[in-house]
C-alpha atoms as a PDB file:
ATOM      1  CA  UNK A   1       0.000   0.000   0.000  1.00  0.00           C
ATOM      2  CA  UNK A   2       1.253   3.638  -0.972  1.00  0.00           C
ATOM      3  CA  UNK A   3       1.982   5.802   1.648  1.00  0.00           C
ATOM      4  CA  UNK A   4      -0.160   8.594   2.010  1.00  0.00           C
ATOM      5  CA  UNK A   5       1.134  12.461   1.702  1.00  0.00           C
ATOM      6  CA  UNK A   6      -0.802  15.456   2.929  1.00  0.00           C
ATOM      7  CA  UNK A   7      -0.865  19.241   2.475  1.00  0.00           C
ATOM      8  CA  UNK A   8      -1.798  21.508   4.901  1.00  0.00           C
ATOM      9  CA  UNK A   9      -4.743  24.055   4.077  1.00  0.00           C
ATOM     10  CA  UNK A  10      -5.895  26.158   6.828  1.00  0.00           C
ATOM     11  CA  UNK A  11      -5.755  24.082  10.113  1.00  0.00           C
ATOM     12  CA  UNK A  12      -6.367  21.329   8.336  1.00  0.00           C
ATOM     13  CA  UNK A  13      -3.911  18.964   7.141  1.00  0.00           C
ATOM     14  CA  UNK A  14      -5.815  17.317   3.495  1.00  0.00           C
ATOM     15  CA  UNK A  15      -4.248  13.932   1.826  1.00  0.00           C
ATOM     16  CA  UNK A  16      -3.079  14.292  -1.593  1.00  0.00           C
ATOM     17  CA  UNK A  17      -5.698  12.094  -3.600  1.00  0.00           C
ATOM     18  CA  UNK A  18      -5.081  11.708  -7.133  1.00  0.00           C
ATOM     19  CA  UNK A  19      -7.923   9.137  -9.435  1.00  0.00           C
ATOM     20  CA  UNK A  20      -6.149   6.294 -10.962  1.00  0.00           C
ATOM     21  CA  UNK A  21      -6.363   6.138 -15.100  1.00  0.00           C
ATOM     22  CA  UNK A  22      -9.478   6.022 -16.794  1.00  0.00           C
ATOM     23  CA  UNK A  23     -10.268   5.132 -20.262  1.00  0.00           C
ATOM     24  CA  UNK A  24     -12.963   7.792 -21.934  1.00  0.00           C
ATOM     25  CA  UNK A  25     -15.513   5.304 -23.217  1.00  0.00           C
ATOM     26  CA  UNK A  26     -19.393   5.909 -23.006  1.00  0.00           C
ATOM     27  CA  UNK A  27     -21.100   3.118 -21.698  1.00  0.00           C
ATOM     28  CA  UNK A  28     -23.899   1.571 -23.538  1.00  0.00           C
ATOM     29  CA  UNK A  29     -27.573   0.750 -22.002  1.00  0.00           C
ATOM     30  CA  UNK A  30     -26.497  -2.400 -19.977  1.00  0.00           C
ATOM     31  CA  UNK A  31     -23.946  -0.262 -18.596  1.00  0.00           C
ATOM     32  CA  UNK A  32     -25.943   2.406 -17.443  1.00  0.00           C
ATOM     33  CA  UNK A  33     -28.540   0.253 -16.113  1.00  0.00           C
ATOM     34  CA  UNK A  34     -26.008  -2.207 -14.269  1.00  0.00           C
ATOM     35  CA  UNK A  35     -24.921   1.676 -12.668  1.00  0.00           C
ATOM     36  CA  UNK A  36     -28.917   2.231 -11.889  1.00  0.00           C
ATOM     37  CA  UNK A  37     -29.348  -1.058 -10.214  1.00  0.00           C
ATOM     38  CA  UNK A  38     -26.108  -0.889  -7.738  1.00  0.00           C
ATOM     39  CA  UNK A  39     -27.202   2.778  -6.989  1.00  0.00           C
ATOM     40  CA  UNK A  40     -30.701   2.142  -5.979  1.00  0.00           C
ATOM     41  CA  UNK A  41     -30.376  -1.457  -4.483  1.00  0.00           C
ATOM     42  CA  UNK A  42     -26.654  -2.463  -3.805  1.00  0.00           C
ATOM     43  CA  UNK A  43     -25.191   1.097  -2.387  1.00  0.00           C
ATOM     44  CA  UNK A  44     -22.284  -0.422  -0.317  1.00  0.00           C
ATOM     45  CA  UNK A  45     -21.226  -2.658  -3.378  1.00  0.00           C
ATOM     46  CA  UNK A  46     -21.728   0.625  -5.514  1.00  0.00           C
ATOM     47  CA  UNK A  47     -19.494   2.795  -3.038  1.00  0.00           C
ATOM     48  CA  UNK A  48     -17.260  -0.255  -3.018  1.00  0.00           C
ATOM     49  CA  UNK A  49     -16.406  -0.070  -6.794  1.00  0.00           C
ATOM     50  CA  UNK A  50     -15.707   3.801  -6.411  1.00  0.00           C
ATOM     51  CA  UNK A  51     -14.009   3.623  -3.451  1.00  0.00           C
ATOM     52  CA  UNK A  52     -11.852   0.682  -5.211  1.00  0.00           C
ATOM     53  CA  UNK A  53     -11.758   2.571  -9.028  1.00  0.00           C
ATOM     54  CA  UNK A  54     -13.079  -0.453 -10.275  1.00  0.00           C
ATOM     55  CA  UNK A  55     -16.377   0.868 -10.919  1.00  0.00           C
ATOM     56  CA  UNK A  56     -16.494   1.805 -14.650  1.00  0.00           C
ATOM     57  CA  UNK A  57     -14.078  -1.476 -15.599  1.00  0.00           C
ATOM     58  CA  UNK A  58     -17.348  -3.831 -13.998  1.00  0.00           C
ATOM     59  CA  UNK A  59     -20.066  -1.364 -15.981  1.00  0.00           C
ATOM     60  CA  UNK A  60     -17.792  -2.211 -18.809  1.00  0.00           C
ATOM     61  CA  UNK A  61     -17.455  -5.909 -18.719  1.00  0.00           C
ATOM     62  CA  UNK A  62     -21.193  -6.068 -17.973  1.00  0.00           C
ATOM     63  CA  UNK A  63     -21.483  -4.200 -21.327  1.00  0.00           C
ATOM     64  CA  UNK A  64     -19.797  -6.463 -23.211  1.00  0.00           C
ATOM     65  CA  UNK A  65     -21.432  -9.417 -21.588  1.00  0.00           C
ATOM     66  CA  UNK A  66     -24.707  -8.548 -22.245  1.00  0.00           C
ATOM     67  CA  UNK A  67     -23.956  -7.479 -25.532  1.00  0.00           C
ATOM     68  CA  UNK A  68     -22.257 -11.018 -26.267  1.00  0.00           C
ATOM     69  CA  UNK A  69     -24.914 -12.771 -24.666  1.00  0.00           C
ATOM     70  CA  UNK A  70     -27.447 -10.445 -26.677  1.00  0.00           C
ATOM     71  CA  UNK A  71     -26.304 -11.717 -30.102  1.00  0.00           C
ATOM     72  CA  UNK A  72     -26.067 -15.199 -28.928  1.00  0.00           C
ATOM     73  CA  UNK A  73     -29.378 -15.501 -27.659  1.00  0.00           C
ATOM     74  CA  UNK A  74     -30.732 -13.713 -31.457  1.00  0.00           C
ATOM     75  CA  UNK A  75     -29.288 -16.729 -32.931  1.00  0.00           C
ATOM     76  CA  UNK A  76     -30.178 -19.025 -30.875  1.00  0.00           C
ATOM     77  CA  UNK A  77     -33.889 -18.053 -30.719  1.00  0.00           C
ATOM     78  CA  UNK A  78     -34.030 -17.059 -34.562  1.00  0.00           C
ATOM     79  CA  UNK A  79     -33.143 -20.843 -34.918  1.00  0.00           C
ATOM     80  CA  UNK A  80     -35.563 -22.177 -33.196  1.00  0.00           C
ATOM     81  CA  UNK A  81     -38.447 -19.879 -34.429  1.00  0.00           C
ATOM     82  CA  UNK A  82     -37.955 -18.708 -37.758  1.00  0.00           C
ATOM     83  CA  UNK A  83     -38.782 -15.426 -38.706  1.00  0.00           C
ATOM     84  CA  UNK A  84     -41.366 -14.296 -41.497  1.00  0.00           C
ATOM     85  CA  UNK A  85     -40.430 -13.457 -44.748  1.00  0.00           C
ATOM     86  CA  UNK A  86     -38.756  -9.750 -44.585  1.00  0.00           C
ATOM     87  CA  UNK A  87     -39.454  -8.935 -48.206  1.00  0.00           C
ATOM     88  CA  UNK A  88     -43.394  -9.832 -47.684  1.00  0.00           C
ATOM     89  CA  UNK A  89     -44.277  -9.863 -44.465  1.00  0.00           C
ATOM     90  CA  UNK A  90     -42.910  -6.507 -43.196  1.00  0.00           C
ATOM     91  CA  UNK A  91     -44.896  -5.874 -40.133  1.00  0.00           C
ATOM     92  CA  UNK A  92     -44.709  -9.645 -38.856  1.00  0.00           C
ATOM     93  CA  UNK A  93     -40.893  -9.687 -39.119  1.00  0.00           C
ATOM     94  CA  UNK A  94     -40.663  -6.600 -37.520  1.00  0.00           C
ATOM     95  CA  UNK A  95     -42.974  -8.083 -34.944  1.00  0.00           C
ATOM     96  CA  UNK A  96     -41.586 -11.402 -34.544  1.00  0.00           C
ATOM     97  CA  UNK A  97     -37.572  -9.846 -33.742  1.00  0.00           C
ATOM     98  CA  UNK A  98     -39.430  -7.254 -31.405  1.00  0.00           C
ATOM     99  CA  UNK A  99     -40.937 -10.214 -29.149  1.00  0.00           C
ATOM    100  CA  UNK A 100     -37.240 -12.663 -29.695  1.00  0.00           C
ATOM    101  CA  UNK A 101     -35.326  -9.298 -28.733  1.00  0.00           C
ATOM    102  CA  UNK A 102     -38.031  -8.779 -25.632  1.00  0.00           C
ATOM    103  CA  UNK A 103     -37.307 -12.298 -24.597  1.00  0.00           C
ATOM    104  CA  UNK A 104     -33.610 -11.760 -24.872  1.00  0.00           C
ATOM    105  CA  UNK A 105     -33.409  -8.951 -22.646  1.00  0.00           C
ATOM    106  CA  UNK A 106     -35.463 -10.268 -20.282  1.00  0.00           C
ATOM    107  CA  UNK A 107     -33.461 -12.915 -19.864  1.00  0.00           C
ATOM    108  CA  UNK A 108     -30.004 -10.605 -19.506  1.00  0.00           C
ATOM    109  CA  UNK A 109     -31.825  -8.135 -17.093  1.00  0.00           C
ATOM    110  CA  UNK A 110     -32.464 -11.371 -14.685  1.00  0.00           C
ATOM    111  CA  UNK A 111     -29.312 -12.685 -14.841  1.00  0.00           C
ATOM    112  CA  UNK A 112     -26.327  -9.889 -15.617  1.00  0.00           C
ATOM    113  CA  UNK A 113     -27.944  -6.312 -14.515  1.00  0.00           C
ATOM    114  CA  UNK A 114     -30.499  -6.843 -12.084  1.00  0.00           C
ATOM    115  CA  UNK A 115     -28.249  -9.460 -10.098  1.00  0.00           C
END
């Protein structure tokens, strides 16, 4: 463990803090919600993350995850209900991925975000 400095302001003596590195990438929906969830139901894990820096590198992974798990799932269900003709059945295509991609999510908020 690094040995903390401090500077004096006032009467007050103030350690020297600095934020570890960072990479500047926006997080995506899962990430956001993932942040939601720990906010509003898992505070001490949440102020654990900050505390630790390690916040934004588990909103990232569960990004990725759900992302990965997203696409895999599409397949998955795709192949085991086919979807409609695009060309001539517009509407029930667009219906049919709406309802797989519901059931996807669903399935991701249970397990990954809301967990």
């Amino acid at each position: 463990m690094k040995e903390l400095t401090y500077t004096k302001q006032g009467e007050y003596y103030l350690p020297n803090l600095t934020l570890g590195e960072t990479r500047e990438q926006p997080l995506g929906k899962y990430g956001m919600m993932r942040r939601s969830f720990l906010q509003e139901n898992k505070p001490i894990i949440y102020n654990d993350l900050i505390l630790k820096g390690k916040l934004f590198d588990h909103l990232r992974e569960i990004e990725e995850t759900a992302n990965r798990r997203m696409e895999q799932m599409m397949k998955e269900l795709l192949e085991k209900n086919p979807a409609p003709d695009k060309k001539t059945h517009q509407m029930e295509w667009v219906q049919h991925m709406n309802a797989l991609k519901a059931q996807a999510e669903e399935v991701i908020l249970n397990d990954l975000i809301n967990s």
